[in-house]
Protein backbone atom coordinates (compact mmCIF):
# COMPACT_ATOMS: atom_id res chain seq x y z
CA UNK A 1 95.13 115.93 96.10
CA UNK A 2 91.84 115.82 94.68
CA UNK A 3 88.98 114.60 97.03
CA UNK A 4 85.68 114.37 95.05
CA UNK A 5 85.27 112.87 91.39
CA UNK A 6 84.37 116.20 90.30
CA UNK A 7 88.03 117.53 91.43
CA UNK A 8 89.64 114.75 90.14
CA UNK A 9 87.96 115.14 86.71
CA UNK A 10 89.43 118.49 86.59
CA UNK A 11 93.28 117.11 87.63
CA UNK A 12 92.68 114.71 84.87
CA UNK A 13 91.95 117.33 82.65
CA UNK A 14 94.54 119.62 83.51
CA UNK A 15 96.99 116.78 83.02
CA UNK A 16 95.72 116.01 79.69
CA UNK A 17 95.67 119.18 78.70
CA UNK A 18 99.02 120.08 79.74
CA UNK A 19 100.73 117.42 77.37
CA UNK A 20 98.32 117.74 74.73
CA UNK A 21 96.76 114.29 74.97
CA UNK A 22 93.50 114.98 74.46
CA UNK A 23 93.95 114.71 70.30
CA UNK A 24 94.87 110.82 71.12
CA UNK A 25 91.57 110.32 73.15
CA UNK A 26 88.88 108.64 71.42
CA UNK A 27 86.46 106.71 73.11
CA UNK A 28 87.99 104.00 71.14
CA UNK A 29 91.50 104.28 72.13
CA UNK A 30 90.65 104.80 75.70
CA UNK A 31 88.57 102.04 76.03
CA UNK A 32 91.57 99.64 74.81
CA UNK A 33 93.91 101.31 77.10
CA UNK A 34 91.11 100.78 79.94
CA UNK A 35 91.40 97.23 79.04
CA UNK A 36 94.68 96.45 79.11
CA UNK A 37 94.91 98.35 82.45
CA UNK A 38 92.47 95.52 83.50
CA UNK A 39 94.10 92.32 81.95
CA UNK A 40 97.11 93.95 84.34
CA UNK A 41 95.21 93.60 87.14
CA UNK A 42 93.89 90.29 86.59
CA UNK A 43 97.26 89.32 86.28
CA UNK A 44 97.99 89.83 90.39
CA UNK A 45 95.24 87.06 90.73
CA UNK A 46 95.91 84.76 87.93
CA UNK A 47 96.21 80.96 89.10
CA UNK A 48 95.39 81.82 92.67
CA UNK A 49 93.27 79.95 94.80
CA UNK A 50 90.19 82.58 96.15
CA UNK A 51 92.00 82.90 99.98
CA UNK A 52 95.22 83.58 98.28
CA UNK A 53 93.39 86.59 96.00
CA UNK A 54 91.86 87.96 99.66
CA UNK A 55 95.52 87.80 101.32
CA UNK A 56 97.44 90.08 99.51
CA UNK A 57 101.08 91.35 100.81
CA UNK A 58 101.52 95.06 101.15
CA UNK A 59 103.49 94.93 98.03
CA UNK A 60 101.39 93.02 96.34
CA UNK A 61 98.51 95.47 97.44
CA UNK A 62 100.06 98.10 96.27
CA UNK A 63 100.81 97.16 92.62
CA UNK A 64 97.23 95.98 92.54
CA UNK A 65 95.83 99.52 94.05
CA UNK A 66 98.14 100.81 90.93
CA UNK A 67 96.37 98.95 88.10
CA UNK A 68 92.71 99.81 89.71
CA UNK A 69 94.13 103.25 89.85
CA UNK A 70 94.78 103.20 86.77
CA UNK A 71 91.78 101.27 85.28
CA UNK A 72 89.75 103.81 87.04
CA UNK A 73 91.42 106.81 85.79
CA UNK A 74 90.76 105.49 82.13
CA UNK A 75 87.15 104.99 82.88
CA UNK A 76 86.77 108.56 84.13
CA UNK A 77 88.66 109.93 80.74
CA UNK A 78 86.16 108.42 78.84
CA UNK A 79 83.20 109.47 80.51
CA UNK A 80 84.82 112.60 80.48
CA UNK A 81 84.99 112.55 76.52
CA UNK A 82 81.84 111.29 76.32
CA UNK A 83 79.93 113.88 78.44
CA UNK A 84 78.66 110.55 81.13
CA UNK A 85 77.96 110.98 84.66
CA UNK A 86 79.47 108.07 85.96
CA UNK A 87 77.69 108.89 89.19
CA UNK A 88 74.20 109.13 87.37
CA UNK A 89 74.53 105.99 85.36
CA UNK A 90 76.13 103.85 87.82
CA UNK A 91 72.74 104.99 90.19
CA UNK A 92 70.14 104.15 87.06
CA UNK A 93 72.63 100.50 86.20
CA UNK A 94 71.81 99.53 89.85
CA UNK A 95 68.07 100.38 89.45
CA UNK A 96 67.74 98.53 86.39
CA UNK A 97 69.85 95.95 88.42
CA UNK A 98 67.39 95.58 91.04
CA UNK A 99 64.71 94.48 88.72
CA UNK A 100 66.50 92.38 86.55
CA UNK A 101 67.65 90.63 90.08
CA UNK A 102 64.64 90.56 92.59
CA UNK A 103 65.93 90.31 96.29
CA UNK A 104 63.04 87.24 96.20
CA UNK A 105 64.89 85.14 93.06
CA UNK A 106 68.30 86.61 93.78
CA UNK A 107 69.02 85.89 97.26
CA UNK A 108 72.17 83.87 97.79
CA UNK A 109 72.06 82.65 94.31
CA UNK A 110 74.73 83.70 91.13
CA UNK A 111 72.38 83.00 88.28
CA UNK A 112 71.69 85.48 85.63
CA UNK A 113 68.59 86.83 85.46
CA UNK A 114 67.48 85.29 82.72
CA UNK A 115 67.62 82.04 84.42
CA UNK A 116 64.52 83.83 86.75
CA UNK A 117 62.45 83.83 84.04
């Protein structure tokens, strides 16, 4: 069981590798199968109300933890391909978050930022 991103990055690999997947692994075509991975998960919370989408059943948990599972391991193949440190960018996105959305402007409030301005 892998433990760190790093560690899983190399499972991924080695599973890719070992069927010879990586040939149908273009940014392109894993970013489409990223997607549908998440229009599967939205589908566990389509028409409910917002308590209903907080009070899952364990089955219902489960099939949901597969399709972020699987969203997530898409995401990872990509960066993967593309030579991204998820970990780096994610850190610079929230930087750039946190001026684009002042604590002062932002508090409590779901505008975009451009509605600050």
């Amino acid at each position: 069981m892998a433990d760190s991103i790093d560690e899983l990055k190399q499972k991924l690999q080695q599973f890719v590798d070992e069927r010879d997947w990586a040939q149908f692994h273009s940014p392109k075509n894993l970013s489409m199968a990223m997607i549908v991975e998440a229009a599967e998960l939205v589908e566990h919370f389509q028409w409910n109300t917002e308590a209903e989408s907080s009070e899952l059943t364990a089955e219902k948990l489960e099939q949901v933890s597969h399709e972020l599972a699987d969203t997530f391991v898409y995401l990872l193949r990509i960066s993967q391909v593309l030579g991204i440190d998820l970990i780096e960018a994610a850190n610079k996105k929230i930087a750039l978050n946190a001026l684009k959305y002042p604590i002062e402007k932002a508090r409590g409030k779901n505008n975009k930022y451009t509605d600050y301005e």
